[in-house]
Protein backbone atom coordinates (compact mmCIF):
# COMPACT_ATOMS: atom_id res chain seq x y z
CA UNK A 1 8.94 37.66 153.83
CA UNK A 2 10.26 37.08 157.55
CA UNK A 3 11.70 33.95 158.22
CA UNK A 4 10.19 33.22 161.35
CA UNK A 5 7.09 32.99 158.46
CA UNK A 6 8.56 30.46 156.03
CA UNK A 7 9.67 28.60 159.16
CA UNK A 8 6.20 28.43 160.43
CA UNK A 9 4.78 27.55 156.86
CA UNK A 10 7.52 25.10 155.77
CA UNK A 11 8.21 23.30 159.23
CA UNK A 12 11.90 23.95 159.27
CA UNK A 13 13.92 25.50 161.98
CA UNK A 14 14.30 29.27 161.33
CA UNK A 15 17.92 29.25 162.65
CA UNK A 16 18.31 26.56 159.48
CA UNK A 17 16.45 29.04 157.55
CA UNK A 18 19.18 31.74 159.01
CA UNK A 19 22.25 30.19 158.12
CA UNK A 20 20.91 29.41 154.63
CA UNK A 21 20.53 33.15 153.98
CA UNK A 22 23.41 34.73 155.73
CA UNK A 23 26.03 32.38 155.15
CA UNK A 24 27.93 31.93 151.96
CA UNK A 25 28.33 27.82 150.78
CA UNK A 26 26.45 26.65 153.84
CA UNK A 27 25.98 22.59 154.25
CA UNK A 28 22.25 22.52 153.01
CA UNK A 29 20.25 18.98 153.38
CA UNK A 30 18.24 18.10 150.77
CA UNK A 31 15.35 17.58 152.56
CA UNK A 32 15.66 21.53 153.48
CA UNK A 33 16.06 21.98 149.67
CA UNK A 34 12.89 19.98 148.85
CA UNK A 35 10.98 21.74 151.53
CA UNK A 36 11.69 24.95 150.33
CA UNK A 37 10.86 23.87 146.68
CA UNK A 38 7.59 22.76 147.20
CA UNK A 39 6.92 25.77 149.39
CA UNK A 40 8.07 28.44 146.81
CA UNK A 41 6.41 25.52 143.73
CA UNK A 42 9.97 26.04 141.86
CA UNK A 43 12.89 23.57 140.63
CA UNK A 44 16.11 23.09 142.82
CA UNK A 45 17.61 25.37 140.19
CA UNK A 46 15.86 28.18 141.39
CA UNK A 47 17.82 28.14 144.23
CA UNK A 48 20.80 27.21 143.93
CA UNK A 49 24.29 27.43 141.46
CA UNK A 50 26.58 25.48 141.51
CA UNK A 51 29.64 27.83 141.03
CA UNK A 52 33.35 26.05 140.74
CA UNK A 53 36.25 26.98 142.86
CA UNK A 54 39.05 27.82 140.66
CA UNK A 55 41.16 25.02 141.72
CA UNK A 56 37.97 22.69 140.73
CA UNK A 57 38.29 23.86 136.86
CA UNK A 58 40.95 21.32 136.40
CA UNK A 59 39.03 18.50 137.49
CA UNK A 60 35.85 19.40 136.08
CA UNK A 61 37.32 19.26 132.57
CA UNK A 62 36.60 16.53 130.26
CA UNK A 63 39.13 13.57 130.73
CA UNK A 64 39.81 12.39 127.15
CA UNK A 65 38.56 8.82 126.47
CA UNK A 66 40.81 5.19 127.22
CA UNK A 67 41.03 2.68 125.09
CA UNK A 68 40.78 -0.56 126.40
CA UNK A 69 43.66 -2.52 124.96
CA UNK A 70 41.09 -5.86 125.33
CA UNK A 71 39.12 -4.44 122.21
């Protein structure tokens, strides 16, 4: 598929459409995201990952739980 054809059929810019496919981590709005869910009739997880720098692995991990020293 072209892009200048899932512009046309989805409404959004194909220089959006562009930057999406040819640039790693690009700032994606989520109405693009929605658009181009309903056009394609998949889930958001279709299209995207959601992949963790390595620096982000430290605060991603689970944070061990307080204890409120009220109870």
């Amino acid at each position: 598929m072209q892009l200048q054809d899932l512009a046309s059929a989805t409404g959004l810019n194909r220089m959006t459409l562009s930057k999406l496919v040819n640039q790693h981590g690009p700032n994606v709005q989520t109405h693009v995201l929605d658009k181009l869910c309903s056009y394609f009739g998949c889930r958001i997880e279709d299209l995207v990952e959601h992949v963790a720098d390595a620096g982000d692995a430290a605060a991603a991990a689970p944070q061990p739980a307080t204890t409120n020293p009220r109870e």
